[in-house]
N, C-alpha and C. Protein backbone atom coordinates (compact mmCIF):
# COMPACT_ATOMS: atom_id res chain seq x y z
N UNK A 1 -19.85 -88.12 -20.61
CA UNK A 1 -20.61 -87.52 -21.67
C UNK A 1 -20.51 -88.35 -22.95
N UNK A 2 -19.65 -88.79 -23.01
CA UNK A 2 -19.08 -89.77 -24.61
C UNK A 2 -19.94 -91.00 -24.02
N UNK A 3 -19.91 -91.72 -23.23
CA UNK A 3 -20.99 -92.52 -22.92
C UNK A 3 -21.94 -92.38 -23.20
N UNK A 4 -22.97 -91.11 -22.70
CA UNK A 4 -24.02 -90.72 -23.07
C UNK A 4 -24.31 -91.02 -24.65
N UNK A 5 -23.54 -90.14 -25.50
CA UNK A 5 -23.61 -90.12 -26.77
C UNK A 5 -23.55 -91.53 -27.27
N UNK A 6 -23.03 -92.41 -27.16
CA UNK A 6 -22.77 -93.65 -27.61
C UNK A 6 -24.36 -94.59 -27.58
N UNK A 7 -24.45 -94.51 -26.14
CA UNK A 7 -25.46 -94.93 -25.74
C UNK A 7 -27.16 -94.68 -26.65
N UNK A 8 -27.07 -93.14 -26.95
CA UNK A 8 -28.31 -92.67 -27.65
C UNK A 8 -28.00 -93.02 -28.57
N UNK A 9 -27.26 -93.19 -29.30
CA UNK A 9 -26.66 -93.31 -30.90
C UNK A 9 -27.29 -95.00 -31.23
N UNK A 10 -26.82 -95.66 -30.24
CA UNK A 10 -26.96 -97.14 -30.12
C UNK A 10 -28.87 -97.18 -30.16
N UNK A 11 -29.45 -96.28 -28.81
CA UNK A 11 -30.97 -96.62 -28.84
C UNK A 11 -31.79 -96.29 -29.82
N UNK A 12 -31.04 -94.93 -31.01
CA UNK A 12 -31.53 -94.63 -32.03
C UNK A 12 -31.68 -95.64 -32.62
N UNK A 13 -30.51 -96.09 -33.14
CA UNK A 13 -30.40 -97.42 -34.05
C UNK A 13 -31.21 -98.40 -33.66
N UNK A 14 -31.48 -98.90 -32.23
CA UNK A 14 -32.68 -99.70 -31.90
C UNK A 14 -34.05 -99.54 -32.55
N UNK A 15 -33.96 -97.75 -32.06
CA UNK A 15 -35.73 -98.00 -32.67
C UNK A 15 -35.31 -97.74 -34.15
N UNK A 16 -35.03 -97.51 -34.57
CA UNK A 16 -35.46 -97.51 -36.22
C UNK A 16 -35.42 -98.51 -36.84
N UNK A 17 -34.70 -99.95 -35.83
CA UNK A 17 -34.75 -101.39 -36.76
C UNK A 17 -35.95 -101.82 -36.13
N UNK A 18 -36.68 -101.59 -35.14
CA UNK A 18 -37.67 -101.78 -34.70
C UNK A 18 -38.84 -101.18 -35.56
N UNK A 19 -38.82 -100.13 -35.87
CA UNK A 19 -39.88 -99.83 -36.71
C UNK A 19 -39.67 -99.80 -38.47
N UNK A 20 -38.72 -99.96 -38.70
CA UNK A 20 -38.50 -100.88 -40.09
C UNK A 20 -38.96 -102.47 -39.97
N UNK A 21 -39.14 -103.18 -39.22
CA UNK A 21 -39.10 -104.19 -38.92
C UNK A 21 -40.45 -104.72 -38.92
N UNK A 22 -41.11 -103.27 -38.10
CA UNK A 22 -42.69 -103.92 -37.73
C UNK A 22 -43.48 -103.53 -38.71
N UNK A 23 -43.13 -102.03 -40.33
CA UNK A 23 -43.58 -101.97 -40.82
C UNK A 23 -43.11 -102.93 -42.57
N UNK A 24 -42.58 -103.73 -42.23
CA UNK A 24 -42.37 -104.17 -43.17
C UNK A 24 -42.78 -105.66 -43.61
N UNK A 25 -43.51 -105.80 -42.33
CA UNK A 25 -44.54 -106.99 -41.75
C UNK A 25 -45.67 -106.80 -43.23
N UNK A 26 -45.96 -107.60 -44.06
CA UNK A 26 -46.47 -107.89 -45.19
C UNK A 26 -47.98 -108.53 -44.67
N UNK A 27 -49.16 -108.03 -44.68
CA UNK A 27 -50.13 -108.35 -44.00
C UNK A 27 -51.35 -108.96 -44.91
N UNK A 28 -50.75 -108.39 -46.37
CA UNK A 28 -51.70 -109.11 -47.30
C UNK A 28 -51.05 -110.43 -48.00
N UNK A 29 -50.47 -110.81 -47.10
CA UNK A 29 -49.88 -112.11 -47.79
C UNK A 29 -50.14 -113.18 -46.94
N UNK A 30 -51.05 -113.07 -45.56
CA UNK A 30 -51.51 -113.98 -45.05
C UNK A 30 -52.42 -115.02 -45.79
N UNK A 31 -52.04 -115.85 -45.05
CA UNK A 31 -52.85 -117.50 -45.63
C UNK A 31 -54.09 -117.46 -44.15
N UNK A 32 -55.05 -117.74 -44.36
CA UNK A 32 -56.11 -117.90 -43.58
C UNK A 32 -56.21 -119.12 -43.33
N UNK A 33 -56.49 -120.36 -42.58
CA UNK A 33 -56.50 -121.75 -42.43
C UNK A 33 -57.58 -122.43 -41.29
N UNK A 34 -58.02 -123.11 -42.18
CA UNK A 34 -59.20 -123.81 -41.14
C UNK A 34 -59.62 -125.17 -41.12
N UNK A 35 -59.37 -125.78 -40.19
CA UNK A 35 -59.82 -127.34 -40.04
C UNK A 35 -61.07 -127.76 -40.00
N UNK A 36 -61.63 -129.12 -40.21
CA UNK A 36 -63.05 -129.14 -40.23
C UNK A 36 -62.69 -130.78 -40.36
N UNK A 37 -63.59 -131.46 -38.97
CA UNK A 37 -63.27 -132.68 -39.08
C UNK A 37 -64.81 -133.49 -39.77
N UNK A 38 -64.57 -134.35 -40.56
CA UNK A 38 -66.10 -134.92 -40.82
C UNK A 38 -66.51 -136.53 -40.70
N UNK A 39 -67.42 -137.05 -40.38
CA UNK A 39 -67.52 -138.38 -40.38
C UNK A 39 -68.16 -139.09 -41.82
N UNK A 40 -68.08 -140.01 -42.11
CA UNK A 40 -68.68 -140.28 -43.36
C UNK A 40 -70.03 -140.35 -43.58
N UNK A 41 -70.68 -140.10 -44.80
CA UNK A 41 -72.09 -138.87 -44.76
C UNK A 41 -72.17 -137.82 -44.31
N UNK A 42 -70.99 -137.01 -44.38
CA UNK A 42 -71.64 -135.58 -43.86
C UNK A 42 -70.40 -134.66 -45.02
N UNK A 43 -71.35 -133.90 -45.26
CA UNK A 43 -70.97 -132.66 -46.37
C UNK A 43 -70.74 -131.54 -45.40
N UNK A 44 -70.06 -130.83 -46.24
CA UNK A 44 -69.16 -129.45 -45.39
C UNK A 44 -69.37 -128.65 -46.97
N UNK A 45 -70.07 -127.37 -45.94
CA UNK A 45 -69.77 -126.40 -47.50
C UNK A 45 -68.88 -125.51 -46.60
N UNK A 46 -68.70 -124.94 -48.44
CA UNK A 46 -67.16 -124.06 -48.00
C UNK A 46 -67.57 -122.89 -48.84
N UNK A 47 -67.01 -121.71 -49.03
CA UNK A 47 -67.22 -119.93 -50.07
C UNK A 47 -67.72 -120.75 -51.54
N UNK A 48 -66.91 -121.58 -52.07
CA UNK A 48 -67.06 -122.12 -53.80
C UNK A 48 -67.32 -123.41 -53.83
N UNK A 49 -67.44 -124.62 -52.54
CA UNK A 49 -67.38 -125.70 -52.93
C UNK A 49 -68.29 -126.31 -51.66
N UNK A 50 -68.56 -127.44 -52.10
CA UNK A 50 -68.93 -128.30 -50.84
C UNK A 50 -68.52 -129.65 -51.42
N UNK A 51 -68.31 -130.47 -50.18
CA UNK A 51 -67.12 -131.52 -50.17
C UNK A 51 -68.67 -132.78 -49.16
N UNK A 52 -68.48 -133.80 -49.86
CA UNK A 52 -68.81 -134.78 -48.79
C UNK A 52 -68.08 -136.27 -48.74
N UNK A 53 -67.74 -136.63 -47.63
CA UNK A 53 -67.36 -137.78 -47.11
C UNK A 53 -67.90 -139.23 -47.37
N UNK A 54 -67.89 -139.84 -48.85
CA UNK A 54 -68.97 -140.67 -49.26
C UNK A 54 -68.54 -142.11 -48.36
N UNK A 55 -67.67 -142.93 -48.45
CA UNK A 55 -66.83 -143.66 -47.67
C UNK A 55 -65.08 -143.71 -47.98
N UNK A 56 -65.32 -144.84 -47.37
CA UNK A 56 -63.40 -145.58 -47.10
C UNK A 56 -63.40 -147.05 -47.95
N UNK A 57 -62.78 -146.75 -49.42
CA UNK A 57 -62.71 -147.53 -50.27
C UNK A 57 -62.15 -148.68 -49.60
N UNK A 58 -60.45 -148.20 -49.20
CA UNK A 58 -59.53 -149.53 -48.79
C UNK A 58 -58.70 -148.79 -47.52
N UNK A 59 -58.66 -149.60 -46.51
CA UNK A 59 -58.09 -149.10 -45.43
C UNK A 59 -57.12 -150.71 -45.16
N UNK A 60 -56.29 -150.70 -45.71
CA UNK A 60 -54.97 -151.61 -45.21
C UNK A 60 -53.86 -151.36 -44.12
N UNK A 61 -53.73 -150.27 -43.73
CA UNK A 61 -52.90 -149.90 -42.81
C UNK A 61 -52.72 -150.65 -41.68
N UNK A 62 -51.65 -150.73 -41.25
CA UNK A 62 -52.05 -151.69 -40.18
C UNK A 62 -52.33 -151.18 -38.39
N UNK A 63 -53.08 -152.04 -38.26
CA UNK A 63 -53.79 -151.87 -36.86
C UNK A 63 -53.16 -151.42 -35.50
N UNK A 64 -53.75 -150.86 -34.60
CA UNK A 64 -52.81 -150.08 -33.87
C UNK A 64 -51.68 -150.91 -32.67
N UNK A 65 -53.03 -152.09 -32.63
CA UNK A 65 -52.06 -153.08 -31.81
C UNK A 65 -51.67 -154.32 -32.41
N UNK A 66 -50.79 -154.17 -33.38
CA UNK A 66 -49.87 -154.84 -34.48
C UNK A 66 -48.89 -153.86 -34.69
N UNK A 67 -47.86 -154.71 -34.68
CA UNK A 67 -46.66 -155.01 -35.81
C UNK A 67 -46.62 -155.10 -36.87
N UNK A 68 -46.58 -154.11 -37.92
CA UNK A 68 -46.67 -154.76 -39.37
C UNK A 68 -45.12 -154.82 -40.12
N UNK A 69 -45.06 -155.16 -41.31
CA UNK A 69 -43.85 -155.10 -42.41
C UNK A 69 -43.91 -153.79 -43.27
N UNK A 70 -45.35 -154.09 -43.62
CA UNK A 70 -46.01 -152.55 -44.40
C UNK A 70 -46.85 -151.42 -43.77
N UNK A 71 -46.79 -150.28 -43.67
CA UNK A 71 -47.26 -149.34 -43.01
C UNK A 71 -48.57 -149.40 -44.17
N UNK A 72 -49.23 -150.18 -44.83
CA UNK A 72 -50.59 -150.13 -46.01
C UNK A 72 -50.88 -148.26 -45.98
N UNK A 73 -52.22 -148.70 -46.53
CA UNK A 73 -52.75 -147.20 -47.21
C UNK A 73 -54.38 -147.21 -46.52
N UNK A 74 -54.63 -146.19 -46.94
CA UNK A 74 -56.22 -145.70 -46.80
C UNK A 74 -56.55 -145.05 -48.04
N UNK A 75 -57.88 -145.02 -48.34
CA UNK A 75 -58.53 -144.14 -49.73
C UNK A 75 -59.90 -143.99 -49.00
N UNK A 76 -60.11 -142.66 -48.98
CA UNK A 76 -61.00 -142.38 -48.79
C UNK A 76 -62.06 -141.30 -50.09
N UNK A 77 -63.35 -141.86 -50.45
CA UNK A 77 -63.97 -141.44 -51.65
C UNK A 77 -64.61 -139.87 -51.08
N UNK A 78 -64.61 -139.12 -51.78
CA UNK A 78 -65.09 -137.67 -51.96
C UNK A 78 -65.69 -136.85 -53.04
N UNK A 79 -66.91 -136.44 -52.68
CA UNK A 79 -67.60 -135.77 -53.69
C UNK A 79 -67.64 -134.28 -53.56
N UNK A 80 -66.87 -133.83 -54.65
CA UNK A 80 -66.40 -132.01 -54.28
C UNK A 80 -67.47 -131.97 -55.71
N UNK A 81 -68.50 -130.87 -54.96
CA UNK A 81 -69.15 -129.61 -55.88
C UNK A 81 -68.96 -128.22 -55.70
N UNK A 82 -68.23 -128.17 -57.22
CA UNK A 82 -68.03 -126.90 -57.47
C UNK A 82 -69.05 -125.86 -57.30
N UNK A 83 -69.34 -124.87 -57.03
CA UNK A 83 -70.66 -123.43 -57.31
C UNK A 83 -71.24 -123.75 -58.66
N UNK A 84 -72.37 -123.93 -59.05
CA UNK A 84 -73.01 -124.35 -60.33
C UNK A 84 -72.49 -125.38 -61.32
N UNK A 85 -72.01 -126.28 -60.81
CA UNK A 85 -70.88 -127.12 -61.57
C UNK A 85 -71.54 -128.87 -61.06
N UNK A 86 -71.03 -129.84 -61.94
CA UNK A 86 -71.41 -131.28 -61.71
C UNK A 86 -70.43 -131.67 -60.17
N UNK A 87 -70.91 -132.59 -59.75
CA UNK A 87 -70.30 -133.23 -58.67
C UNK A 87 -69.05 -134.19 -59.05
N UNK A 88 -67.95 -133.76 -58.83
CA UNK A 88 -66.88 -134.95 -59.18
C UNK A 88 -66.22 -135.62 -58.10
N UNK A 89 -65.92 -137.03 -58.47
CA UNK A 89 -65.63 -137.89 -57.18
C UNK A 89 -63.98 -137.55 -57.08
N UNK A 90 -63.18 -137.59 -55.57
CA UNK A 90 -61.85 -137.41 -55.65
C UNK A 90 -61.53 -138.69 -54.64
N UNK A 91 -60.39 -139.20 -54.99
CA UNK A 91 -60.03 -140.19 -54.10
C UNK A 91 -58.71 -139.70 -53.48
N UNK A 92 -58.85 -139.85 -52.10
CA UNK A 92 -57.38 -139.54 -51.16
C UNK A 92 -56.70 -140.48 -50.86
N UNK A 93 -55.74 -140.20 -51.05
CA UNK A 93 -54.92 -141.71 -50.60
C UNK A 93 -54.15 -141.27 -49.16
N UNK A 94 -53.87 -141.91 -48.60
CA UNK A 94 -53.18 -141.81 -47.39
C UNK A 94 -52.10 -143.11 -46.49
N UNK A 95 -51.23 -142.89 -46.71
CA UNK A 95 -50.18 -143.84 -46.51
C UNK A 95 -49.15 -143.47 -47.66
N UNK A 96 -48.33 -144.43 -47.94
CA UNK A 96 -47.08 -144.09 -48.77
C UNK A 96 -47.28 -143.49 -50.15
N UNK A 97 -48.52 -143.64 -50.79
CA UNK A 97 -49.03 -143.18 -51.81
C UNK A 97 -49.81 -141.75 -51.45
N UNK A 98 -49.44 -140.55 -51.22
CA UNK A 98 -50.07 -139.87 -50.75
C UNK A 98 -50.43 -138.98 -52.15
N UNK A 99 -51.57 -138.25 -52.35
CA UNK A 99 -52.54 -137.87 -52.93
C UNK A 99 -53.92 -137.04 -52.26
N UNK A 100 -53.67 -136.19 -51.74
CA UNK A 100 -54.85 -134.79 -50.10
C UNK A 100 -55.28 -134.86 -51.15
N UNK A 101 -55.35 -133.84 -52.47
CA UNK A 101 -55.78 -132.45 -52.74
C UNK A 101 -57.40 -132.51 -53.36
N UNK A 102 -57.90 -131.75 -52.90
CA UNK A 102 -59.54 -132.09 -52.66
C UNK A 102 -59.97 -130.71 -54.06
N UNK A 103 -59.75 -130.03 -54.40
CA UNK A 103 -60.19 -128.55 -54.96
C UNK A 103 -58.73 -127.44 -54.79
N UNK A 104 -58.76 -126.68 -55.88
CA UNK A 104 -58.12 -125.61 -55.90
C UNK A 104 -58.01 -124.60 -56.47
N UNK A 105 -58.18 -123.08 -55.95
CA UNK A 105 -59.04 -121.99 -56.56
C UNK A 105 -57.53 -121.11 -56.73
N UNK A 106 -58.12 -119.69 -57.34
CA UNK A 106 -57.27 -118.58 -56.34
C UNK A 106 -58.03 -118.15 -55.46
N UNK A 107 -58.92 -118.47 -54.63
CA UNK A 107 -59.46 -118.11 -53.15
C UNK A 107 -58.69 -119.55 -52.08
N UNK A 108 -59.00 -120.05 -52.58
CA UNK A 108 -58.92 -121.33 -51.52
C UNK A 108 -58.55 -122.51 -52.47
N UNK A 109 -57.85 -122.93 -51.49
CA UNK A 109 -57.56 -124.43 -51.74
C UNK A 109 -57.99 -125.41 -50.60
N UNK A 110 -58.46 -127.29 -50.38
CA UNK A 110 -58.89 -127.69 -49.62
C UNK A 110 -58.22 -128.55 -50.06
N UNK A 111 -57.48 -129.52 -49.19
CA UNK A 111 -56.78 -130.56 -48.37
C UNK A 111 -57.31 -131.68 -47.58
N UNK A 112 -57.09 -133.10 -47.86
CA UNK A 112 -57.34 -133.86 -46.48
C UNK A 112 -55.85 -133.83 -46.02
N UNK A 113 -55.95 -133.64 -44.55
CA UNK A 113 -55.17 -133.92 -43.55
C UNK A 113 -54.60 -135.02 -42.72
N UNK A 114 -55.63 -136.16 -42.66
CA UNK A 114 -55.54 -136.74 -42.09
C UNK A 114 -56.77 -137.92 -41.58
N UNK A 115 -57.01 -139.03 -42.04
CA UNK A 115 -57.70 -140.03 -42.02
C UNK A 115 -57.94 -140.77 -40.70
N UNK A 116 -58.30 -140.51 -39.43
CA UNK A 116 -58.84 -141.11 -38.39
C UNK A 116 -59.12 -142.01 -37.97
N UNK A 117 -58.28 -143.23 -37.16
CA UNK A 117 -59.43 -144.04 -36.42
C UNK A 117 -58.93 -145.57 -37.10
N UNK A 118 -58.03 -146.16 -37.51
CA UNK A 118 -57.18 -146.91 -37.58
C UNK A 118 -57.72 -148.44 -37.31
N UNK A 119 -57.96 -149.51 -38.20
CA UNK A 119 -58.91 -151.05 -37.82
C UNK A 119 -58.06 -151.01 -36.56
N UNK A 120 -58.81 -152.11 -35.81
CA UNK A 120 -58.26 -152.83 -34.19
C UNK A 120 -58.42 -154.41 -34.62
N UNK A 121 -57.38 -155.00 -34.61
CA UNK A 121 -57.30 -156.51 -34.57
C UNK A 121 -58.25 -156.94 -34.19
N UNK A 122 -58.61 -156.45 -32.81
CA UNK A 122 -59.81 -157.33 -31.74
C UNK A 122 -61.00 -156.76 -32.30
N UNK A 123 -61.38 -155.73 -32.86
CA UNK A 123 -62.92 -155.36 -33.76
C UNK A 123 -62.59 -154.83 -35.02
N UNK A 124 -62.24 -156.10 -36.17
CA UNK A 124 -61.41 -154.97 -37.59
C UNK A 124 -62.66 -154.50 -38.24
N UNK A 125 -63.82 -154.97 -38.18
CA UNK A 125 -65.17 -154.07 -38.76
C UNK A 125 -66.10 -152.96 -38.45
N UNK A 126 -65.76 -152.88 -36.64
CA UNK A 126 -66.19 -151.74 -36.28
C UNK A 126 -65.36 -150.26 -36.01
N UNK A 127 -65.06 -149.47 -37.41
CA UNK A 127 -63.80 -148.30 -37.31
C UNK A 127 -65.45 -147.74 -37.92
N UNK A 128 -64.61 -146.36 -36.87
CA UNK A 128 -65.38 -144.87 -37.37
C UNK A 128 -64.62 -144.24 -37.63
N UNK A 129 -64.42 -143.52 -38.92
CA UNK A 129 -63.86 -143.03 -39.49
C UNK A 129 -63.86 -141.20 -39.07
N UNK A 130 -63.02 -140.75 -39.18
CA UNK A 130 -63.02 -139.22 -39.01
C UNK A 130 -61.85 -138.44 -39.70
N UNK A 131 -62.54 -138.10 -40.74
CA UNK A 131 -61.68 -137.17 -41.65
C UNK A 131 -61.29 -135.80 -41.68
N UNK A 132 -60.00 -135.46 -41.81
CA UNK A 132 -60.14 -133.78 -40.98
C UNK A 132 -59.34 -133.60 -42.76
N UNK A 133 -59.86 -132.14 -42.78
CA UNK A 133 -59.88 -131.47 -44.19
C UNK A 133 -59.47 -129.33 -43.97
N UNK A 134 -57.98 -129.74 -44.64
CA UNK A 134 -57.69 -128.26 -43.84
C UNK A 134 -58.41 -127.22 -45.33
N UNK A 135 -58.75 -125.93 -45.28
CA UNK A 135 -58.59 -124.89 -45.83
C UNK A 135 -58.24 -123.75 -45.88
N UNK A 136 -57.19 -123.65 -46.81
CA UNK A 136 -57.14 -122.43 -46.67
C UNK A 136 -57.01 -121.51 -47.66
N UNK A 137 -57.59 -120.21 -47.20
CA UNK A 137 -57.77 -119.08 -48.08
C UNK A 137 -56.73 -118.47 -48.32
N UNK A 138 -56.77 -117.74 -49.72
CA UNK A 138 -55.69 -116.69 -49.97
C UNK A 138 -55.96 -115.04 -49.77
């Protein structure tokens, strides 16, 4: 019988950290997040902004089948328009100088992520570029 009791005492205590637990789960404090990859010339609208991919200023990084000393950089040029607002250019840097941040609201903020597609020794003029650009909402 003292078993018994122990036992329920114990599964009580289970559920009530269980449901303290699951209601204390904070649901308006989610971040919403969304990727969006783009090639150069192509605009992405977003709720307040639209963003386009104008080119790739300087891409020094080095090539995938090399050895380098310096891991170089990338800059890639961007034209973020605000909702009724002028077009302003943003430059991303990518490599040791890092510098994403594309726009930032209290709805959203937008990010580059990540610069695509790396010169090749054997063709260093033919790179297609693919830019991925995270957002996310508040």
């Amino acid at each position: 019988m003292e078993i018994f009791l122990t036992m329920k005492k114990h599964l009580n205590l289970f559920f009530l950290l269980v449901t303290v637990f699951c209601f204390s789960q904070d649901k308006d404090g989610q971040i919403n997040k969304t990727l969006v990859k783009m090639a150069i010339g192509e605009t992405v609208v977003f709720t307040h902004v639209t963003i386009k991919f104008v080119e790739v200023l300087e891409d020094s990084r080095c090539p995938k089948d090399v050895n380098c000393m310096w891991e170089g950089q990338a800059i890639a040029l961007m034209e973020v328009t605000e909702t009724e607002k002028e077009a302003q250019q943003v430059e991303l840097f990518f490599g040791k100088r890092n510098n994403r941040y594309l726009f930032s609201s209290e709805e959203c903020s937008l990010k580059g992520v990540s610069l695509d597609s790396h010169p090749s020794s054997a063709i260093p003029n033919n790179v297609k570029y693919t830019l991925t650009v995270s957002e996310e909402r508040n």
